[in-house]
Protein backbone atom coordinates (compact mmCIF):
# COMPACT_ATOMS: atom_id res chain seq x y z
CA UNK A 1 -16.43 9.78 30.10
CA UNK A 2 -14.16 12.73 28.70
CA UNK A 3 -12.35 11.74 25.62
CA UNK A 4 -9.36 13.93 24.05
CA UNK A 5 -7.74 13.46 20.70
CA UNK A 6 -4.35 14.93 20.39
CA UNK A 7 -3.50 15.37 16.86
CA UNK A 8 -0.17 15.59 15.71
CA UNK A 9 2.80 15.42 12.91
CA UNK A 10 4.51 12.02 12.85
CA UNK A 11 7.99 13.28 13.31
CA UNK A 12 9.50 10.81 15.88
CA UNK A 13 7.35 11.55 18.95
CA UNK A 14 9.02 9.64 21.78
CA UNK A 15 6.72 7.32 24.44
CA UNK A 16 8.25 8.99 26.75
CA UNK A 17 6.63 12.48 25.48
CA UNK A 18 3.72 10.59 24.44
CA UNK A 19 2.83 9.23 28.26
CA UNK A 20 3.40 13.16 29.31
CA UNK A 21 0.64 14.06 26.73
CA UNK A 22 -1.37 11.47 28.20
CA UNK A 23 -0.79 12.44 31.72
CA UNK A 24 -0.79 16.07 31.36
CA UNK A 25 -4.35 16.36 29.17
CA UNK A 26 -6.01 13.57 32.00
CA UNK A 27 -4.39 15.86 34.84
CA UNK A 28 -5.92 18.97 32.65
CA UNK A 29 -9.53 17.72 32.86
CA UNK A 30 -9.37 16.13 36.55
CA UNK A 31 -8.37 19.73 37.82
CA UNK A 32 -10.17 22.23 35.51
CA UNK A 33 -13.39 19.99 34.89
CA UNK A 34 -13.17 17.98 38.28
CA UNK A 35 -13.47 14.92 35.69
CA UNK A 36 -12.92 10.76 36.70
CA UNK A 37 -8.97 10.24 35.96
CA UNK A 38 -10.26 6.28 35.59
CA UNK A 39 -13.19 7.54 33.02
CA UNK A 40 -10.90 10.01 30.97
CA UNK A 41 -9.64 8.50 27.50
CA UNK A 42 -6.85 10.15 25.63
CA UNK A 43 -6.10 9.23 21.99
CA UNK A 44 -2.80 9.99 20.01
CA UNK A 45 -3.20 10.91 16.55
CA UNK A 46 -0.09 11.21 14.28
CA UNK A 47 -0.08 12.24 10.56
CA UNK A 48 2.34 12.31 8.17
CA UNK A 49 3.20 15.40 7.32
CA UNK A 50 2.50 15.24 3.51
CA UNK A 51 -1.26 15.14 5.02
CA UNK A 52 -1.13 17.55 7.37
CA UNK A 53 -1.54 21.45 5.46
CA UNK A 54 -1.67 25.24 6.44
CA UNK A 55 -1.89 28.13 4.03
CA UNK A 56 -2.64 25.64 0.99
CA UNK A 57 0.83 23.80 1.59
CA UNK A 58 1.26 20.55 3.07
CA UNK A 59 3.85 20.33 6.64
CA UNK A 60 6.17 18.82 4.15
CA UNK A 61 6.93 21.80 1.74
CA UNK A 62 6.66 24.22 4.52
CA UNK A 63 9.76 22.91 6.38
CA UNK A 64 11.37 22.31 3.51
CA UNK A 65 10.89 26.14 2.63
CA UNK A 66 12.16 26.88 6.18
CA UNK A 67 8.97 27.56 7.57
C-alpha cells in the first residue's frame, strides 16, 4: 500500500486543487510504479507558514521581504 504525504503552506489551498493533488500523485504511482489506485493513500499536510523555514527564516518573513 503506497502512501504519499504532500506537504504544504496553509495559504488557502482550494478542494478543488486539493482533489487534483490527490488524483494526480495516485495517477503518478499507478503509471510509473504500476501501483493499486484502491491501495494508494495520499495525505495533505498544510503548515502555517510561521513553521515552515528556508535559509534560517520562516515562509512568513520571506514573503514579507518579497521573497
Amino acid at each position: 500500500m503506497p502512501y504519499v504525504n504532500i506537504k504544504i503552506t496553509n495559504e488557502n489551498v482550494t478542494p478543488e486543487k486539493k482533489a487534483a493533488l490527490i488524483k494526480g500523485a495516485t495517477q503518478l504511482l499507478v503509471d510509473v510504479l504500476d501501483k493499486n489506485p484502491n491501495t494508494t493513500v495520499v495525505v495533505i499536510d498544510e503548515v502555517d507558514t510561521d513553521n515552515w523555514g528556508i535559509a534560517g527564516e520562516s515562509i512568513t518573513v520571506r514573503r514579507k521581504n518579497g521573497q
